[in-house]
Protein backbone atom coordinates (compact mmCIF):
# COMPACT_ATOMS: atom_id res chain seq x y z
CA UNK A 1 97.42 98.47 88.00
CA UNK A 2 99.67 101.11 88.17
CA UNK A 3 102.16 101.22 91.25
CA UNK A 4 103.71 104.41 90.62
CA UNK A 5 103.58 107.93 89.84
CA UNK A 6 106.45 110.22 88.77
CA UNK A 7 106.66 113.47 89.38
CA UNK A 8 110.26 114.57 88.56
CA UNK A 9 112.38 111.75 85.67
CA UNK A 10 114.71 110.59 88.31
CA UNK A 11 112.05 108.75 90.21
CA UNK A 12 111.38 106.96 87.27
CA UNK A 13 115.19 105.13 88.07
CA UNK A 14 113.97 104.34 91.56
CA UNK A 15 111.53 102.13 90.76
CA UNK A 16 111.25 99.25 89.06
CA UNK A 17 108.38 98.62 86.47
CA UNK A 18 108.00 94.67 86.98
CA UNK A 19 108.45 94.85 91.13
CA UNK A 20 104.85 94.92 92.23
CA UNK A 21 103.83 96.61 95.49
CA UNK A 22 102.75 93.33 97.49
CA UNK A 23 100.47 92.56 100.25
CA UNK A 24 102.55 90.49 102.60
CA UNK A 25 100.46 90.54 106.05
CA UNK A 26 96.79 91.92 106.49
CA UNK A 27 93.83 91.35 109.23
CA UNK A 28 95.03 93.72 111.36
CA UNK A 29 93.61 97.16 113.34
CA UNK A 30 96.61 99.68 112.80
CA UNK A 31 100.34 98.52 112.05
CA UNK A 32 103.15 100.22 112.73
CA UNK A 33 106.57 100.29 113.63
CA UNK A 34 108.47 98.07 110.89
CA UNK A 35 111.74 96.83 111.82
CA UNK A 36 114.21 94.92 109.73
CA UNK A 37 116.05 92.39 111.04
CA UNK A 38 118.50 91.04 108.47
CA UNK A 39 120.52 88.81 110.88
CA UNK A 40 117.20 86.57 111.70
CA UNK A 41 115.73 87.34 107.60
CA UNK A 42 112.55 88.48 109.31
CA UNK A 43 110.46 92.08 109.90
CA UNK A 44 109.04 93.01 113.01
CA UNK A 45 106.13 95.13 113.36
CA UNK A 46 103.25 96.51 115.84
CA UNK A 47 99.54 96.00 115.54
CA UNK A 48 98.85 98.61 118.36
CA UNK A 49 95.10 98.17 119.11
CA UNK A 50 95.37 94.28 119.12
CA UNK A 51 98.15 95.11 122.06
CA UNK A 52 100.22 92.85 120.19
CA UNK A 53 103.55 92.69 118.20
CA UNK A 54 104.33 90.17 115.18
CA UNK A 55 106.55 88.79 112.72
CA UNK A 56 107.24 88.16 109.21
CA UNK A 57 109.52 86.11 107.79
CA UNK A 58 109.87 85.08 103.88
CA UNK A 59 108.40 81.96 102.48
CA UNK A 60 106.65 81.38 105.89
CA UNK A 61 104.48 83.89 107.16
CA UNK A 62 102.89 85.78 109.89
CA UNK A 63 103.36 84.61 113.97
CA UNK A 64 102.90 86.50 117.12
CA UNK A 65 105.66 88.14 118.39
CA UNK A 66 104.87 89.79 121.54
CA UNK A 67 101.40 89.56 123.22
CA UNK A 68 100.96 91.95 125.31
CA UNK A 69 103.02 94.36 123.55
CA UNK A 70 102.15 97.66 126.04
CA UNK A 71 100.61 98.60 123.38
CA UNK A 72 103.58 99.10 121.03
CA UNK A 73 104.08 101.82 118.44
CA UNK A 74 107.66 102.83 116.71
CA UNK A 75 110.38 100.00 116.83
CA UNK A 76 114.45 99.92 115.78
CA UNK A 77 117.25 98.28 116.25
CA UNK A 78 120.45 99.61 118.58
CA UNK A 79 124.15 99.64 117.08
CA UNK A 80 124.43 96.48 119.02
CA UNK A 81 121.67 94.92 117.31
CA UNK A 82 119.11 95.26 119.76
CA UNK A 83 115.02 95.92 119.57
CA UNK A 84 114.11 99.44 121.12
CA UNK A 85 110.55 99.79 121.17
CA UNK A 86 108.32 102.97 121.91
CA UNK A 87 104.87 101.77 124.12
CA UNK A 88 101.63 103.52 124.81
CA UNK A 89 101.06 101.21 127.07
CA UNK A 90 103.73 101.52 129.29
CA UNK A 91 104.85 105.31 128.69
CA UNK A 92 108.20 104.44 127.82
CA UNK A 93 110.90 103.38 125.58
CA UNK A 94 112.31 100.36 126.40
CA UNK A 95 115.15 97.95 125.06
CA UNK A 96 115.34 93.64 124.52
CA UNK A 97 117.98 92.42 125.06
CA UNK A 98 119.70 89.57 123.76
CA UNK A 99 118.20 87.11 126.36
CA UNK A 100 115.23 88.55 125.74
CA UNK A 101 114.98 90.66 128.98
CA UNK A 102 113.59 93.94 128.78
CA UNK A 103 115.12 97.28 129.98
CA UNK A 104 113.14 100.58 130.47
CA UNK A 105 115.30 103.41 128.83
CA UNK A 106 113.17 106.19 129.50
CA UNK A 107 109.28 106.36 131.50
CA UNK A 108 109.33 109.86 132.62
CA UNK A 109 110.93 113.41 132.40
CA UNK A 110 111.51 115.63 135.48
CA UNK A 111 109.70 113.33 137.37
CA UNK A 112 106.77 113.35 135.44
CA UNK A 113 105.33 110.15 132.99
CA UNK A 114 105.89 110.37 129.37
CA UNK A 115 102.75 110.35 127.25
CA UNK A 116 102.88 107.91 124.83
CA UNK A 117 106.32 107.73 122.98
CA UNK A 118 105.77 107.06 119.17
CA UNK A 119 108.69 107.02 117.23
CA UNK A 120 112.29 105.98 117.56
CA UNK A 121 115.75 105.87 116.61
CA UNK A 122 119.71 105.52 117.53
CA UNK A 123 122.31 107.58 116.75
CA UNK A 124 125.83 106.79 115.54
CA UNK A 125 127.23 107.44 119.11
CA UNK A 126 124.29 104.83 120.63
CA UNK A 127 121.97 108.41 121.73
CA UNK A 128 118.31 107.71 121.65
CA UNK A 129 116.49 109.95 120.07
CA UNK A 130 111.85 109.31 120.50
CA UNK A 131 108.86 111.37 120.25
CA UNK A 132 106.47 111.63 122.97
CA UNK A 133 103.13 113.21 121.68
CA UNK A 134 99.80 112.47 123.62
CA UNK A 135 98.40 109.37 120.60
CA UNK A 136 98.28 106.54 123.29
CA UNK A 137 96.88 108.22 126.19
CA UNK A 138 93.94 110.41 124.56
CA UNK A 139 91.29 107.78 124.07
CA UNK A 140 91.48 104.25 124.61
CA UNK A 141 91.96 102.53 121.13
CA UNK A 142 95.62 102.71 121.47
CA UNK A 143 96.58 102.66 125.11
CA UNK A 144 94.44 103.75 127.95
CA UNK A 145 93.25 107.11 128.37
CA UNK A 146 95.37 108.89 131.29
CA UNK A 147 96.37 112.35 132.17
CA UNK A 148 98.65 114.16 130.28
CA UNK A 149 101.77 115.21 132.60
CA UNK A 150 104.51 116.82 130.45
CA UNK A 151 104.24 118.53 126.80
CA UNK A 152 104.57 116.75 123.23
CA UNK A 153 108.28 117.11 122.91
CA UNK A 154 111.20 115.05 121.32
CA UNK A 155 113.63 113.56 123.65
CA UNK A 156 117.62 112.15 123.34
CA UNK A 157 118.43 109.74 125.79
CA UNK A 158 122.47 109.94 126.07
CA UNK A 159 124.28 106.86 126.45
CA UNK A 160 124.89 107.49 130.05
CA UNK A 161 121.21 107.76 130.59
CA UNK A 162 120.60 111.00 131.13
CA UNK A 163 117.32 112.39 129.01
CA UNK A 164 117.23 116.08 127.18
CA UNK A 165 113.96 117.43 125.76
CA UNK A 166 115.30 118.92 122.73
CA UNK A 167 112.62 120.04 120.42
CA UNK A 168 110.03 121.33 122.63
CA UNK A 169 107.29 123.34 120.18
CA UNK A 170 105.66 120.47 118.56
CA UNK A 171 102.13 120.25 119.06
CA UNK A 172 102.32 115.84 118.26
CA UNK A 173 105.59 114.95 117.01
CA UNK A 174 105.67 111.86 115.51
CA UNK A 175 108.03 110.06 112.84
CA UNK A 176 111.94 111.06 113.12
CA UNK A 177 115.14 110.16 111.10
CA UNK A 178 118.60 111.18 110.58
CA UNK A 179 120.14 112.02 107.05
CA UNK A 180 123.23 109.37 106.24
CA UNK A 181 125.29 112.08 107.80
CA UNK A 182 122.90 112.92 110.58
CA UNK A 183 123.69 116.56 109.65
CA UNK A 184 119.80 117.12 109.25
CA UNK A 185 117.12 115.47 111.80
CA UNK A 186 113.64 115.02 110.11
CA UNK A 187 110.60 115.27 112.54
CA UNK A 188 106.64 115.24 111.16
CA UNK A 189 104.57 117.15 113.39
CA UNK A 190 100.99 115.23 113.04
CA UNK A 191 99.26 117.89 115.50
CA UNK A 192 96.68 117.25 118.46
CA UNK A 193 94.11 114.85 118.07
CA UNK A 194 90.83 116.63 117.60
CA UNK A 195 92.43 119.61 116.24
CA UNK A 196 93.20 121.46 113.10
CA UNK A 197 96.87 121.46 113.95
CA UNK A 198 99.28 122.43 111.28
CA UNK A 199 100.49 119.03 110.05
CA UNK A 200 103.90 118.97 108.46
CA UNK A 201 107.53 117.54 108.28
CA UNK A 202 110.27 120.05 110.16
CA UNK A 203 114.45 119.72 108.95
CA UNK A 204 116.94 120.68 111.47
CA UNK A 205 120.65 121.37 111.09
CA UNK A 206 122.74 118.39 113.35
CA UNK A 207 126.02 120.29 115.25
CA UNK A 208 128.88 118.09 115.98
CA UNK A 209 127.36 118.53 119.16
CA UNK A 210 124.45 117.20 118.74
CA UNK A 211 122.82 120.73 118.80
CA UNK A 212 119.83 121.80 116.68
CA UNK A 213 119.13 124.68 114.60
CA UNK A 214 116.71 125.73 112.08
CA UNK A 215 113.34 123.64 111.98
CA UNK A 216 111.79 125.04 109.06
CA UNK A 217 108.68 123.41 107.52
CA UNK A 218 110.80 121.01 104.62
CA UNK A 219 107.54 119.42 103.13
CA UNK A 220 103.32 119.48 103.62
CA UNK A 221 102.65 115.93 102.39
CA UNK A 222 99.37 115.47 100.56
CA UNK A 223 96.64 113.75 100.83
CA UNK A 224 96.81 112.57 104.51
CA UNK A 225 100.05 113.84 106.47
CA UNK A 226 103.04 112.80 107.51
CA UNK A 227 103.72 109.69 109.93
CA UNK A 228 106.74 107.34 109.44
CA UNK A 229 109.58 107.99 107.23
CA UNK A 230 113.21 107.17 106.27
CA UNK A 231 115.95 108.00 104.30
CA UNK A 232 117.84 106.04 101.63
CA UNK A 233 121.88 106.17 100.95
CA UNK A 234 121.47 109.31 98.69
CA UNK A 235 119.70 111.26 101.45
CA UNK A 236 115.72 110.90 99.48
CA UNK A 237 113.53 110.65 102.47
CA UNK A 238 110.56 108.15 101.94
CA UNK A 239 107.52 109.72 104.35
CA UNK A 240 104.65 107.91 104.95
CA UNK A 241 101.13 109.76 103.13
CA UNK A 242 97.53 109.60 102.80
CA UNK A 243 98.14 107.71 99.55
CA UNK A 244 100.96 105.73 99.61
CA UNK A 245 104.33 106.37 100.34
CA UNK A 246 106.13 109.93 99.13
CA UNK A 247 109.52 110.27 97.73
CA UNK A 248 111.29 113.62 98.50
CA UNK A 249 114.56 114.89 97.10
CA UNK A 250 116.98 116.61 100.23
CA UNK A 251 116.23 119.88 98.61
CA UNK A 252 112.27 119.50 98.92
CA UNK A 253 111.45 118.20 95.73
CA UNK A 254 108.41 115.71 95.43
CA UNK A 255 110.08 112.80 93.42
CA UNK A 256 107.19 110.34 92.98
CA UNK A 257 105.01 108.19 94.74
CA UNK A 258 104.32 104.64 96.29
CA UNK A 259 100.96 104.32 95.86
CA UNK A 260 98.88 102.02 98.28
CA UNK A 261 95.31 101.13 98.51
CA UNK A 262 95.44 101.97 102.07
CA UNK A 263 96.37 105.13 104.51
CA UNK A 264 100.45 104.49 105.35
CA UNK A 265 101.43 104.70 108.45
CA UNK A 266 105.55 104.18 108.46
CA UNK A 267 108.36 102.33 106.28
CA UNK A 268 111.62 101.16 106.40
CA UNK A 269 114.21 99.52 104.30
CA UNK A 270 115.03 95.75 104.35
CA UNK A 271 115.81 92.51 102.53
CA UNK A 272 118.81 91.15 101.51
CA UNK A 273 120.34 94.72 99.99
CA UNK A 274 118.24 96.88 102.12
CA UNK A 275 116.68 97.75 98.76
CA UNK A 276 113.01 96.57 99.77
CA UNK A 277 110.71 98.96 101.18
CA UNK A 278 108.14 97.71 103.97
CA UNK A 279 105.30 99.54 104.42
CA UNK A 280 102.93 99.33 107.28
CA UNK A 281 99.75 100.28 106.16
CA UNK A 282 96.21 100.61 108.32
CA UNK A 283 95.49 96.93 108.46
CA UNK A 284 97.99 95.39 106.55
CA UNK A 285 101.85 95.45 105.12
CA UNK A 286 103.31 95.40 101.64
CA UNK A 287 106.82 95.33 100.56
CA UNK A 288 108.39 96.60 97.03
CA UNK A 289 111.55 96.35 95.91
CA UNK A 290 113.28 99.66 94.64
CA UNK A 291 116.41 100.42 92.96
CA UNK A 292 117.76 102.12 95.69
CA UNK A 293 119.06 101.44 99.16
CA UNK A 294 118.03 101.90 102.45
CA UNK A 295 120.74 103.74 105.34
């Protein structure tokens, strides 16, 4: 079985021909969210229409995390090490702790309720950075079907807790990530549900004060869209695709692919080097080891 394609040579030193792309975890609705903890050897991830979060861990296996989960989605970790997690459920982006307590970082924006965030991640000065499109509250397979209050945007919740919608012409942003410098931010736009939305991965410029520019379209992923995605050390960002898993050069060269058996929905890097990939895909996850490493 082949695990790979190549589109451009280099990809071809990315991967490894005797790594296998394994199924690690399956039996689930929709996963999401992987998280790598390397301090506890163990992944986190979200099964969002079982309402419930789990964990992996090597050599042992698959346990409940969370249950109820608020119907989790995106999860990462803080520079102090701790779990932010976006929930449909809830509306909000909240934070564990160390003792385990939770803390609600953001729930609502000029006084009205988020939608649903989706997708999240921290900033070298401890900013928050989530998207907020209208997933969890349009039906109830992944949330409960509410009223939409405020637009699909992308919001930065400043260490002080103050909150700044700062991409605000998305119609469903969804997966975001910084370049190792965080002088480009990465955002796939995955439309409105029940619509023929554009689907497609935006770049903006990063000023030094955390200001955005640009926003061009930097890649249409096909088959399927955009969800998930990552970067590695050299800048390569891994998106999540219809087929497996896409590897995309900073200048907007398709690399290669990860190819899965089933729909992707997001990745991130882990194991002992950050050199695994996890992938959570429809109703279960794989890992493959790479010969690169994750930021």
């Amino acid at each position: 079985m082949a695990f790979f394609e190549v589109v451009d040579p280099i990809f071809s030193t990315y991967v490894l021909g005797n790594a296998p792309v394994k199924e690690i975890a399956a039996g689930f609705d929709w996963v999401e969210g992987p998280v790598w903890f390397g301090d506890l050897n163990c992944l986190v991830f979200s099964d969002i229409p079982n309402n419930r979060m789990y964990r992996w861990i090597p050599d042992v296996g698959t346990s409940v995390f969370r249950s109820p989960s608020n119907f989790s989605n995106g999860n990462t970790r803080d520079r102090q090490g701790r779990l932010i997690t976006c929930e449909h459920g809830g509306r909000r982006v909240t934070r564990t702790e160390i003792d385990g307590l939770i803390t609600v970082i953001a729930d609502s924006f000029e006084g009205k309720r988020l939608n649903s965030p989706n997708d999240v991640i921290v900033a070298s000065d401890g900013a928050i950075w989530f998207s907020d499109p209208h997933y969890g509250i349009s039906m109830d397979y992944e949330g409960t079907k509410s009223e939409q209050e405020l637009p699909c945007n992308v919001y930065r919740v400043d260490p002080d807790g103050s909150i700044k919608a700062v991409l605000t012409d998305f119609n469903g942003p969804n997966g975001l990530c910084f370049s190792p410098d965080e002088k480009r931010l990465y955002v796939a736009d995955t439309g409105r549900i029940f619509t023929q939305d554009s689907r497609h991965i935006r770049a903006f410029d990063v000023g030094s004060d955390w200001s955005l520019s640009g926003g061009d379209v930097f890649q249409v992923i096909s088959p399927g869209c955009a969800d998930g995605m990552r970067v590695d050390k050299d800048g390569n960002l891994w998106s999540s695709a219809g087929d497996g898993v896409h590897c995309i050069a900073p200048d907007g060269r398709l690399l290669g692919k990860i190819l899965v058996p089933q729909t992707v929905s997001n990745v991130c890097f882990g194991g002992r080097h950050k050199h695994v990939l996890f992938i959570t895909a429809s109703t279960s996850v794989y890992s493959v080891a790479l010969n690169r490493r994750g930021c």
